[in-house]
Protein backbone atom coordinates (compact mmCIF):
# COMPACT_ATOMS: atom_id res chain seq x y z
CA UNK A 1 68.78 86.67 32.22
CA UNK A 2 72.15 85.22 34.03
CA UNK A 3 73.19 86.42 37.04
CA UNK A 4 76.64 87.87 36.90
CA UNK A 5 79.55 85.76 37.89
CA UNK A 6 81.83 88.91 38.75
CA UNK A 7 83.24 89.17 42.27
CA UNK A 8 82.40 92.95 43.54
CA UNK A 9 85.95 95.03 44.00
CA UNK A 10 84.61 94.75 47.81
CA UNK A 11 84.46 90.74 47.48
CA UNK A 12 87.67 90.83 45.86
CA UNK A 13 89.56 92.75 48.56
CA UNK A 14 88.21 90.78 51.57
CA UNK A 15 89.52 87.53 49.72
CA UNK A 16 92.82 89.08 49.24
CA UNK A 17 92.64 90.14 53.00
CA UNK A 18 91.91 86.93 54.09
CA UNK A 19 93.91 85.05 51.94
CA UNK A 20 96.63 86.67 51.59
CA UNK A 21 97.60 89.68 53.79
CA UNK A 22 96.25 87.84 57.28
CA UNK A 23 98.71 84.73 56.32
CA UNK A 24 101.32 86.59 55.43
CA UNK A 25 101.27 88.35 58.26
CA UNK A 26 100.93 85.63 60.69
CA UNK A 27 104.23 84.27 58.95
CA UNK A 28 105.77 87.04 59.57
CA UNK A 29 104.06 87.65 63.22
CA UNK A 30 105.82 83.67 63.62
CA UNK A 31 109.02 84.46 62.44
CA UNK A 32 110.02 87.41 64.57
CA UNK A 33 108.48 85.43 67.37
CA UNK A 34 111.13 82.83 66.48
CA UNK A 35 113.92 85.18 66.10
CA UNK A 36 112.94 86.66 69.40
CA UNK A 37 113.75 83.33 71.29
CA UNK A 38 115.90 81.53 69.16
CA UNK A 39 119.16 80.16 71.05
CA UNK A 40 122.12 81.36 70.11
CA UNK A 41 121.13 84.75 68.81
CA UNK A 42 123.69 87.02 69.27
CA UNK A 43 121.76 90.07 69.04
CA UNK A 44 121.27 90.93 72.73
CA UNK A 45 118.04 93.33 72.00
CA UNK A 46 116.13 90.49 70.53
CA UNK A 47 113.45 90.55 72.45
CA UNK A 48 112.53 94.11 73.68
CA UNK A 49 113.17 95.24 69.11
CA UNK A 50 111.18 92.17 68.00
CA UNK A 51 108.05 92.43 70.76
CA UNK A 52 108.11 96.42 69.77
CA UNK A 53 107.93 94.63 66.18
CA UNK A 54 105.50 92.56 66.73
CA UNK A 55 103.07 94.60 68.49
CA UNK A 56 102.96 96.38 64.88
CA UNK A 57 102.13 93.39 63.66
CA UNK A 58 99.56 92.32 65.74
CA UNK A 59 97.57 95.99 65.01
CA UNK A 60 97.49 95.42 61.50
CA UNK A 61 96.48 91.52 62.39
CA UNK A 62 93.59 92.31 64.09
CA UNK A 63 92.42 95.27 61.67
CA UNK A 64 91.85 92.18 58.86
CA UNK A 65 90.39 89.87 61.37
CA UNK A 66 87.28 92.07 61.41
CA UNK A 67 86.91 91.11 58.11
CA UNK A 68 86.61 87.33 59.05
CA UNK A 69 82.82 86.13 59.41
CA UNK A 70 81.61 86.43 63.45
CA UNK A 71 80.94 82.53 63.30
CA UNK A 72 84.67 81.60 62.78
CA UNK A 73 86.88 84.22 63.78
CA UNK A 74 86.60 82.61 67.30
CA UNK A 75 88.75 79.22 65.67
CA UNK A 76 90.72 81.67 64.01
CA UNK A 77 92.52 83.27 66.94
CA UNK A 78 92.64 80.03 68.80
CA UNK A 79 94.05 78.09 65.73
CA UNK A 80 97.03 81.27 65.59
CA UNK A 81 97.30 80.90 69.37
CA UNK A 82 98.25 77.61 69.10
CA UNK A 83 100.38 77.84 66.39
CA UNK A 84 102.48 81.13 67.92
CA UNK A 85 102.44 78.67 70.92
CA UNK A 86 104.25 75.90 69.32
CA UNK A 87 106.86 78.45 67.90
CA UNK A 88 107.07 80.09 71.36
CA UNK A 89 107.62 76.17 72.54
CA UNK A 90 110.65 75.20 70.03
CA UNK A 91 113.07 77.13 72.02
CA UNK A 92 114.20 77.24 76.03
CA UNK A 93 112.68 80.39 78.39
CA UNK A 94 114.69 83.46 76.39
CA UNK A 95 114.89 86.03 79.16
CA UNK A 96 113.56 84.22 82.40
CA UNK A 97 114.50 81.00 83.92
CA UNK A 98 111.54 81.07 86.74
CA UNK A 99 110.66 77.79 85.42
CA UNK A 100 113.58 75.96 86.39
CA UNK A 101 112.62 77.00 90.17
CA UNK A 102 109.12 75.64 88.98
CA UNK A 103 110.37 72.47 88.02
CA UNK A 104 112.57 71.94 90.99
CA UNK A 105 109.86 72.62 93.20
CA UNK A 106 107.58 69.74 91.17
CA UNK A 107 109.91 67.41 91.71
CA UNK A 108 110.60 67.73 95.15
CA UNK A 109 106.91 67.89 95.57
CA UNK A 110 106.83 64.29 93.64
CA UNK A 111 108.66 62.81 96.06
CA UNK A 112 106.91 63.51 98.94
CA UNK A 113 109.17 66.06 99.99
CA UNK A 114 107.63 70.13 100.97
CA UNK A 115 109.38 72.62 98.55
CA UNK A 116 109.70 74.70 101.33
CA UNK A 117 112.05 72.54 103.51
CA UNK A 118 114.87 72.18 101.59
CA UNK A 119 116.59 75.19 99.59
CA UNK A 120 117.91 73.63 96.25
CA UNK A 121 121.81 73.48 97.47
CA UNK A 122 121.53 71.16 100.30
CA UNK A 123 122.70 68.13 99.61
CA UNK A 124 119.85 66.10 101.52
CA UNK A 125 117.96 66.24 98.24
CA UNK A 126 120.95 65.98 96.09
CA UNK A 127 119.46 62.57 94.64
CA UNK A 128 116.62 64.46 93.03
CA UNK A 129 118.65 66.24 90.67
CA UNK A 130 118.10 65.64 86.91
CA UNK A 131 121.29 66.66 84.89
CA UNK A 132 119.50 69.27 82.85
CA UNK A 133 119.07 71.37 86.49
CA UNK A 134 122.56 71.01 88.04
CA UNK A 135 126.09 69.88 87.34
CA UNK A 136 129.48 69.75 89.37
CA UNK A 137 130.80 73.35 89.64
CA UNK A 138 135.11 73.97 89.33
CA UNK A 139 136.84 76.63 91.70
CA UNK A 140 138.11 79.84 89.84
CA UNK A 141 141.30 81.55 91.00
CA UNK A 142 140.06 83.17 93.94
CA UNK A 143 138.55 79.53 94.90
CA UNK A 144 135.26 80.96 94.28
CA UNK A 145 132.29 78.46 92.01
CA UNK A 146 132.43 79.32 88.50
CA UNK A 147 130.05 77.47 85.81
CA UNK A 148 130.62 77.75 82.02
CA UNK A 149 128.52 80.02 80.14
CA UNK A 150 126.30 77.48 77.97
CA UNK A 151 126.32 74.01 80.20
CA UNK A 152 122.60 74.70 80.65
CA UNK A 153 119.72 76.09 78.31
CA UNK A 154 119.22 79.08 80.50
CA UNK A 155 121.53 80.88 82.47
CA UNK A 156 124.24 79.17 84.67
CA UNK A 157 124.33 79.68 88.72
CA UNK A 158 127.51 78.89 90.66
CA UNK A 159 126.71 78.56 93.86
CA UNK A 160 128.26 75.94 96.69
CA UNK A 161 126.48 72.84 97.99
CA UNK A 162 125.48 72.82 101.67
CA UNK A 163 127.16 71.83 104.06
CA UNK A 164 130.50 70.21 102.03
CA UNK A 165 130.80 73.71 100.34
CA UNK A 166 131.57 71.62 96.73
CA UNK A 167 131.23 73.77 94.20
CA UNK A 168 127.96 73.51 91.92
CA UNK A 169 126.21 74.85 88.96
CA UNK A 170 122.58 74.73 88.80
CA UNK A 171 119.98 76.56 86.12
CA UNK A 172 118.40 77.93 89.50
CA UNK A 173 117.84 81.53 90.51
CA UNK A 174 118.58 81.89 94.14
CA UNK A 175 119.33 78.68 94.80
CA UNK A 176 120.88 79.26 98.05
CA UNK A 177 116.91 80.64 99.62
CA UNK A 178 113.98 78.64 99.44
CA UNK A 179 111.01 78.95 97.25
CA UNK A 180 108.84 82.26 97.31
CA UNK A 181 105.67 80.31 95.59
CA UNK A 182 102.18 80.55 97.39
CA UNK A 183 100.13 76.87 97.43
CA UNK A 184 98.01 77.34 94.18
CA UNK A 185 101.37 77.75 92.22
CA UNK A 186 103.06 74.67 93.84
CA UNK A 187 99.87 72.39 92.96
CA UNK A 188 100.36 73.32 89.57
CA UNK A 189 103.99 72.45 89.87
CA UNK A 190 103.58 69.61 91.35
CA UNK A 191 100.57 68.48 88.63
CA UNK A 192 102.89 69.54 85.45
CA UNK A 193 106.02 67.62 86.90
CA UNK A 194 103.73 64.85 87.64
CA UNK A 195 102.84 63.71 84.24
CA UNK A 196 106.63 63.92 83.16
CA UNK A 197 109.70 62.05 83.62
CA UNK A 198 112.18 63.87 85.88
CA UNK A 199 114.25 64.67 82.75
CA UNK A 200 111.77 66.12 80.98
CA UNK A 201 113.22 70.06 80.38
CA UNK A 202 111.34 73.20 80.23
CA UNK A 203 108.53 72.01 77.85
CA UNK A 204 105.97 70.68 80.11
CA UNK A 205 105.81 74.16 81.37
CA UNK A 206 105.86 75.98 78.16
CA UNK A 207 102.99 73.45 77.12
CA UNK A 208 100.94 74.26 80.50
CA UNK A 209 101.58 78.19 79.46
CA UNK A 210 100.30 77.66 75.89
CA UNK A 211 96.92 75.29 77.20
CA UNK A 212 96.36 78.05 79.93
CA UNK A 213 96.84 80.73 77.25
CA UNK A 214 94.46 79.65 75.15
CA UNK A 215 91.89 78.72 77.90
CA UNK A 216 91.94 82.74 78.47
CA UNK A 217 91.34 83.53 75.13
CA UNK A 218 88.35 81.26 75.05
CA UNK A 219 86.68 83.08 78.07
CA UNK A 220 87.60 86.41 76.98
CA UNK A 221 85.81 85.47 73.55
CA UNK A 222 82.56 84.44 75.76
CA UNK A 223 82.63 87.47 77.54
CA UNK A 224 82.82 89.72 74.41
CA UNK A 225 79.70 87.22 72.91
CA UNK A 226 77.86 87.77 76.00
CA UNK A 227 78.92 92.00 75.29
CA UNK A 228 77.91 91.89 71.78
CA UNK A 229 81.35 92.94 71.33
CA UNK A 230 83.45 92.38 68.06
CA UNK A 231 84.85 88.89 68.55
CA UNK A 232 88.46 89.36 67.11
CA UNK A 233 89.60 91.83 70.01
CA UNK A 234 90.43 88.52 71.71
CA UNK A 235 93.58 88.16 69.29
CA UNK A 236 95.30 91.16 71.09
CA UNK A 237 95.80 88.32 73.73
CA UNK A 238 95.84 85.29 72.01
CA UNK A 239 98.05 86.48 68.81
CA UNK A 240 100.22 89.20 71.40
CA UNK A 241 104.41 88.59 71.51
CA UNK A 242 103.76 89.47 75.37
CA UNK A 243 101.62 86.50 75.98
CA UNK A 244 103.44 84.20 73.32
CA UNK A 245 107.01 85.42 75.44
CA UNK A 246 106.34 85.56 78.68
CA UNK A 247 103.41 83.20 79.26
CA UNK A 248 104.23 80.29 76.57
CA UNK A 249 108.07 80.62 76.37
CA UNK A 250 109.23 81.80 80.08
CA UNK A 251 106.34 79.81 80.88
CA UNK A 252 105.47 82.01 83.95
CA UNK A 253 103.34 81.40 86.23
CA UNK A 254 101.62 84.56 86.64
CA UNK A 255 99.34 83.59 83.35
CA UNK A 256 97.48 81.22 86.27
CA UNK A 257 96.74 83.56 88.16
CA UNK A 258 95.73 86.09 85.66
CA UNK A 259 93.41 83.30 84.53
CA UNK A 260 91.55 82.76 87.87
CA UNK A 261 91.29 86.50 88.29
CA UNK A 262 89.56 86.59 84.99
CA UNK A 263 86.97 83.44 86.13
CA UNK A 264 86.39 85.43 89.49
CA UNK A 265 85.34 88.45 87.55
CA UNK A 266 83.00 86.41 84.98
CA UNK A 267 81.67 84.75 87.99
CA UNK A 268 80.76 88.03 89.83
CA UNK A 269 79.50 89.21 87.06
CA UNK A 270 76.89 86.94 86.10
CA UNK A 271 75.92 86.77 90.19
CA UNK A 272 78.10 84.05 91.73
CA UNK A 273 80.06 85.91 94.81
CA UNK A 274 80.71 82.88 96.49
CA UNK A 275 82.26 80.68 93.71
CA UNK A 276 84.46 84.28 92.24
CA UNK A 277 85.65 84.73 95.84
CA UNK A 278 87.33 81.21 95.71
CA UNK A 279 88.45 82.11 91.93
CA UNK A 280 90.03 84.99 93.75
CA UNK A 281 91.55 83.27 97.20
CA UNK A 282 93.34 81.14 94.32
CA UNK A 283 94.90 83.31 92.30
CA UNK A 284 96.17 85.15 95.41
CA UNK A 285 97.43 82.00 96.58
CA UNK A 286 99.23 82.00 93.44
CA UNK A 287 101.29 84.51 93.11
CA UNK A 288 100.19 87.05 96.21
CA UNK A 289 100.12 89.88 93.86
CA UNK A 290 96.53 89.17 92.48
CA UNK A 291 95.40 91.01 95.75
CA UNK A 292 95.47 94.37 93.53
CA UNK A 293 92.60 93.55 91.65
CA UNK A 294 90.05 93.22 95.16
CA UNK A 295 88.48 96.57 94.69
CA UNK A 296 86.84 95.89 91.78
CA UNK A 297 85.59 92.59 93.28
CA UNK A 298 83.68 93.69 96.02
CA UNK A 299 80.24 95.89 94.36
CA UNK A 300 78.19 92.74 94.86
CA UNK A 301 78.22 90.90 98.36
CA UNK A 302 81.47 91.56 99.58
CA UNK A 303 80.97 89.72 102.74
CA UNK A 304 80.59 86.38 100.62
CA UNK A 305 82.79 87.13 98.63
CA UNK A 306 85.76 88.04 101.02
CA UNK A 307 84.81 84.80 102.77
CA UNK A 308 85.04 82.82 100.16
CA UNK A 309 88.65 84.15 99.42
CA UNK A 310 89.82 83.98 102.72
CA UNK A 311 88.69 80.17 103.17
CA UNK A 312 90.04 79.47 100.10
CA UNK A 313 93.56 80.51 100.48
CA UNK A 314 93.47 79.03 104.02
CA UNK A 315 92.53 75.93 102.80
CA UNK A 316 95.15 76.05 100.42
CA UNK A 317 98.01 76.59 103.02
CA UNK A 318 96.51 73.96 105.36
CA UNK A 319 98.85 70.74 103.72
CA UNK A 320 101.87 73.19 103.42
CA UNK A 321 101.72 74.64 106.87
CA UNK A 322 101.03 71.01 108.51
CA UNK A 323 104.30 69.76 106.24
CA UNK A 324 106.78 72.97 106.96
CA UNK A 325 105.35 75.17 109.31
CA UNK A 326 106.20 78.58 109.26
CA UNK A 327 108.74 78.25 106.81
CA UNK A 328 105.88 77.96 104.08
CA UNK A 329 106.63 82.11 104.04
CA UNK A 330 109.23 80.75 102.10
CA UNK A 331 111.70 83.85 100.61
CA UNK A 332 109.10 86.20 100.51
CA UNK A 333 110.03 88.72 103.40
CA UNK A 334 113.85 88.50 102.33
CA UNK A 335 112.46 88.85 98.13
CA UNK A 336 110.53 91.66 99.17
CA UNK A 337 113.65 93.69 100.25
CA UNK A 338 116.01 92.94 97.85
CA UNK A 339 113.90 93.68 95.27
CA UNK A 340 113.43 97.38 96.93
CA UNK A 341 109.90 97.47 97.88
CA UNK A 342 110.53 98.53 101.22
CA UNK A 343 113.26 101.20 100.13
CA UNK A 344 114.06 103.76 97.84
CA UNK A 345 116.23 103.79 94.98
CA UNK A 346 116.41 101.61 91.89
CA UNK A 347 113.68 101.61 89.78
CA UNK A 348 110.49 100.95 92.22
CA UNK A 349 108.26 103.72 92.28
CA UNK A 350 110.24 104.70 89.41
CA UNK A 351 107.01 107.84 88.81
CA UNK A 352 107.41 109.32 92.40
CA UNK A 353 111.34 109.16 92.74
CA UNK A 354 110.79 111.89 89.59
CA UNK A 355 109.53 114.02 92.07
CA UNK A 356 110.79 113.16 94.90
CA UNK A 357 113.46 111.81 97.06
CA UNK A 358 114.69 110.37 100.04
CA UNK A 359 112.31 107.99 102.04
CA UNK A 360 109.41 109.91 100.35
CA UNK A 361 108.44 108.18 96.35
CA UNK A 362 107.46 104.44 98.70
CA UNK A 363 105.22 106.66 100.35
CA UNK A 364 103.59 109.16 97.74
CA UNK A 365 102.98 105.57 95.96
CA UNK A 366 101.21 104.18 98.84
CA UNK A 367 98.86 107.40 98.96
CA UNK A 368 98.59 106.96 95.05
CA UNK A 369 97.25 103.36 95.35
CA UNK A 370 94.89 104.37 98.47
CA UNK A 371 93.53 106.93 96.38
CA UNK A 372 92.97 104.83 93.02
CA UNK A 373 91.84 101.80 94.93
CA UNK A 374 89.32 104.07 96.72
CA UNK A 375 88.28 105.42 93.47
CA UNK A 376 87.39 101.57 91.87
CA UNK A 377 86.01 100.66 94.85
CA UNK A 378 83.40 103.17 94.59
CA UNK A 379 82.75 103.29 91.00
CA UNK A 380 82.82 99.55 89.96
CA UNK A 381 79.42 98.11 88.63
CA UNK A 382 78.33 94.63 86.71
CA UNK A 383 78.58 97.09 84.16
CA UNK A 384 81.79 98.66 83.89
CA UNK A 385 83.90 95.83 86.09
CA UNK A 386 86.55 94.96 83.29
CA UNK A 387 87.25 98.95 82.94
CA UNK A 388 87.88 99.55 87.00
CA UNK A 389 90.01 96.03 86.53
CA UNK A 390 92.08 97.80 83.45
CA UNK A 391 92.03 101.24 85.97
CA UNK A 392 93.45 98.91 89.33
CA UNK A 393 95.66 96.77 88.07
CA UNK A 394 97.63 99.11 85.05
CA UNK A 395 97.81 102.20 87.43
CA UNK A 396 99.13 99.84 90.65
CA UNK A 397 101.36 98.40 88.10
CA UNK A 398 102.55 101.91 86.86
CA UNK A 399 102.65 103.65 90.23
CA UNK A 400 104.64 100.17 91.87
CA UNK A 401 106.42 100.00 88.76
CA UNK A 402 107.93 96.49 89.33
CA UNK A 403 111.04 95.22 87.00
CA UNK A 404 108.82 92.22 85.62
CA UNK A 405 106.90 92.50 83.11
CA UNK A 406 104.95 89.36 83.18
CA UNK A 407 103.55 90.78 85.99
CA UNK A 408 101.41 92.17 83.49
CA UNK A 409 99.67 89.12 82.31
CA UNK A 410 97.02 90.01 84.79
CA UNK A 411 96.65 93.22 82.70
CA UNK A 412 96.07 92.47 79.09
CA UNK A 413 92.74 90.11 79.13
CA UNK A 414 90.86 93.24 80.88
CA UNK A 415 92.68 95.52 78.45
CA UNK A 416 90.80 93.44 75.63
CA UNK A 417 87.87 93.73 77.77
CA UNK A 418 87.62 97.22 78.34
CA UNK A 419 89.13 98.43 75.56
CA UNK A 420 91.46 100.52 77.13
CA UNK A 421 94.18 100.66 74.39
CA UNK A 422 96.17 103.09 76.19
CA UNK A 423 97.05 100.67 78.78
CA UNK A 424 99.20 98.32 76.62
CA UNK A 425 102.13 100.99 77.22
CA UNK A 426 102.34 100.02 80.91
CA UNK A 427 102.89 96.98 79.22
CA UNK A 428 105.68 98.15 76.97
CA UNK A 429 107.24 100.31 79.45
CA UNK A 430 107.72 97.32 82.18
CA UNK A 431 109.36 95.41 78.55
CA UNK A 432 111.77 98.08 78.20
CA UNK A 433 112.43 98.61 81.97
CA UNK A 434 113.66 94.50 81.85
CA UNK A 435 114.31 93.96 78.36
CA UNK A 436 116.97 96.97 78.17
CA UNK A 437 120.37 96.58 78.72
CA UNK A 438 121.48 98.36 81.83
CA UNK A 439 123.52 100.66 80.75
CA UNK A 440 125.59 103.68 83.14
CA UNK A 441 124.70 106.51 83.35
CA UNK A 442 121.64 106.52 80.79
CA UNK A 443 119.49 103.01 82.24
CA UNK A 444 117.48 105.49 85.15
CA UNK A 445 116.66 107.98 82.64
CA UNK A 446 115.44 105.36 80.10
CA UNK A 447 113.22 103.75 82.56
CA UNK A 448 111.59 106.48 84.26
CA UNK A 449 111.09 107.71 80.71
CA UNK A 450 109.54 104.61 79.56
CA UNK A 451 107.09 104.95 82.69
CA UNK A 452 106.13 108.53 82.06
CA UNK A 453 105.19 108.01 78.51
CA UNK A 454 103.00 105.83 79.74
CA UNK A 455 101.77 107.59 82.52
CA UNK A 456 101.11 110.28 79.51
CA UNK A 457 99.40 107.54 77.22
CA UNK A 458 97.03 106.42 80.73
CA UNK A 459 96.07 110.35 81.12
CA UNK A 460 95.41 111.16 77.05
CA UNK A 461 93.26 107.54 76.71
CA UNK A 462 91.30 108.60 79.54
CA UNK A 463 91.07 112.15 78.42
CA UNK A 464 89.57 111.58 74.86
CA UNK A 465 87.56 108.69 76.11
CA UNK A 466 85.86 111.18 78.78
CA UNK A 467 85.58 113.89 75.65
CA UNK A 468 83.92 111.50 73.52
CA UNK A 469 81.26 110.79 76.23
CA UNK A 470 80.57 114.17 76.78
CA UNK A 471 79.94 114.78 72.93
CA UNK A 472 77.72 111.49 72.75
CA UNK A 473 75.97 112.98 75.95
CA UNK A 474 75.65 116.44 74.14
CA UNK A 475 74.31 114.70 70.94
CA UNK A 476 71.79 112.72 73.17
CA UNK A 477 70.50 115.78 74.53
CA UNK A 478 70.09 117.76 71.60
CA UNK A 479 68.35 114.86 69.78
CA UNK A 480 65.96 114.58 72.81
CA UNK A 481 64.88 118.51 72.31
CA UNK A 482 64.42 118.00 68.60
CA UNK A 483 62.18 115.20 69.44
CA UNK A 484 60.54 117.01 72.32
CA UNK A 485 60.00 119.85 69.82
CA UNK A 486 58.40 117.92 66.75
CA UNK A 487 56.00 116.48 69.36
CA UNK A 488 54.86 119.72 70.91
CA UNK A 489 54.52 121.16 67.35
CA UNK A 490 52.69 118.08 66.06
């Protein structure tokens, strides 16, 4: 007798899954992604409608990559990382030009010069400039610099050359302070800008984002083989439009330190304080904000572990303080207080200002994040470390509420990790918060209500999630008496 030749209906519709739906929907997942950071797109709203788009996408993405076989869904998501990456790459930074900064500060570095010593207007290291960062400024009428619109790829700063006072136009943010980068972040400038030609634009950066990028989804697909979890969660970061936007395309440099804080926890987890701890003094030294994910660093060994840190950053600042001194603070005090963190008002602390006024939402935040830092620091495990990482960083990140979202890219790989769905809306609500046009009277009431719903989304994840444990507890119990039972009847 033959064996039947006929593909099952269930054969059938896995092939057509796999085939068919998952490529057409990476297409499509690509061509938003393109039309998000495409130049010249007129439609302003680009990127908050298409990475609400997208995110769509990505959900029914991942629901057919459980259908791929466990042994190659891991080349899968790094093959559509890529590829996202090189889409995210055929465009200039869309709503961020941090990189420029980045670059600058490279190629000062090249040169032997500390990018804390000069600010990017004085003229002593006016030979440096490539044409793609600055050009000659004109006066306007009220003999103030004015740049036209589109003479770079990214936005155009007028600003005036120090000390002549010549009028200038540079793709810079803040050109007139100096840089705000900790050491970790201006080795890797100085390492990207290094293998490049000083004329070389924004895509050395974009290309460090993309190999970083997928570096992360490579550990966070170890860690879920070491978990025995499903393998294709990893796509949520690989395949997101946040990570494809912000870390590939704005190239920012946050993604590194996410990164390290991901190697510090893998290291702690599998019993290496010491070597985690220096994971951990680097990505602080990166960016400074990494600090918010300590508490659920310091269950095993803390001693070693805080040493570790501390000698690392130290040793990081040791070249930088014996080149600039106490300038190596950089912008930092003067960043910190225009962007309102030692105020009220705007859209910091954007939760307790709904509640309160005055001099009092910097300070109900502060108790907040004593009271949830306490909280990890007591509860985290080697068994539940990437959920009191989702817990510290998404709630600081909620409660601070900062205006960047890339600040997030710390978030998402122990999102994956934990599984902790409801925490992608801190993402979305920090997207909206930047991504929306500011508009007078309505922008406060739009961005507070972006942070409640997701304040509301935090509190109903963790609500069913503590439900379903006590059912599963319930259920264990109850099977347990049964079992008791049949045994004292046998």
């Amino acid at each position: 007798m033959t064996p039947s030749t006929t593909a099952s209906p269930q054969t059938t519709g896995s092939r057509l899954r796999l085939f068919v739906v998952l490529p057409a929907l990476f297409v499509f997942a690509a061509a938003v992604l393109w039309w998000m950071v495409v130049p010249g797109n007129a439609f302003a709203s680009a990127p908050v409608v298409g990475t609400c788009l997208s995110w769509l996408v990505l959900i029914a993405s991942v629901r057919v990559l459980r259908h791929v076989p466990r042994r190659r869904v891991g080349a899968v998501i790094i093959a559509g990382t890529m590829l996202l990456g090189l889409v995210a790459m055929s465009a200039p930074p869309r709503t961020s030009n941090d990189s420029a900064r980045y670059a600058w500060d490279g190629i000062v570095q090249k040169a032997g010069i500390s990018p804390y010593s000069y600010v990017p207007i004085d003229e002593t290291v006016s030979r440096l400039r490539p044409d793609w960062l600055f050009a000659p400024g004109a006066s306007g009428d009220d003999s103030r610099p004015v740049c036209p619109k589109d003479l770079f790829e990214t936005e155009s700063v007028p600003a005036s050359g120090y000390p002549s006072a010549a009028p200038l136009c540079t793709a810079i943010n803040r050109p007139h302070v100096p840089t705000i980068y900790p050491p970790t972040a201006e080795i890797y400038f100085l390492a990207v800008r290094s293998t490049v030609p000083d004329t070389a634009g924004y895509f050395p950066f974009q290309l460090g984002g993309l190999l970083i990028s997928a570096a992360v989804a490579l550990m966070l697909l170890r860690v879920l083989t070491r978990r025995g979890l499903p393998l294709h969660l990893a796509a949520v970061w690989g395949w997101s439009p946040f990570v494809q936007l912000e870390a590939v395309n704005n190239a920012h440099v946050d993604l590194l330190g996410g990164a390290l804080i991901l190697a510090a926890g893998m290291l702690l987890a599998t019993g290496k304080p010491f070597r985690s701890g220096a994971a951990f003094g680097a990505a602080v030294a990166t960016k400074l904000i990494p600090v918010i994910a300590a508490p659920a660093l310091l269950f095993r060994r803390p001693a070693r572990f805080i040493a570790a840190a501390l000698g690392t950053f130290a040793v990081l600042y040791v070249p930088y303080v014996a080149a600039a001194g106490a300038s190596v603070l950089g912008f930092l005090p003067g960043y910190l207080k225009e962007e309102g963190y030692s105020q009220s008002g705007g859209i910091r602390f954007g939760l307790a200002q709904i509640i309160s006024a005055g001099p009092w939402p910097p300070v109900l935040s502060a108790v907040a994040l004593g009271i949830v830092a306490l909280g990890v620091l007591r509860r985290t495990s080697a068994g539940n470390i990437w959920d009191q990482q989702t817990v510290m960083i998404g709630l600081t990140l909620l409660i601070v509420s900062p205006n960047y979202p890339w600040y997030a890219l710390m978030l998402l790989p122990f999102i994956v990790l934990s599984r902790r769905w409801e925490y992608v809306a801190v993402i979305l609500a920090l997207d909206i918060i930047y991504m929306v046009p500011s508009v007078a009277p309505y922008s406060e009431a739009i961005n507070q209500g972006a942070l409640l719903t997701a304040a509301l989304a935090v509190v109903a994840g963790g609500w069913l999630r503590r439900r379903a444990e006590l059912r599963r507890a319930a259920e264990g119990a109850l099977q347990a008496e049964v079992r008791k039972g049949a045994v004292e009847g046998a």
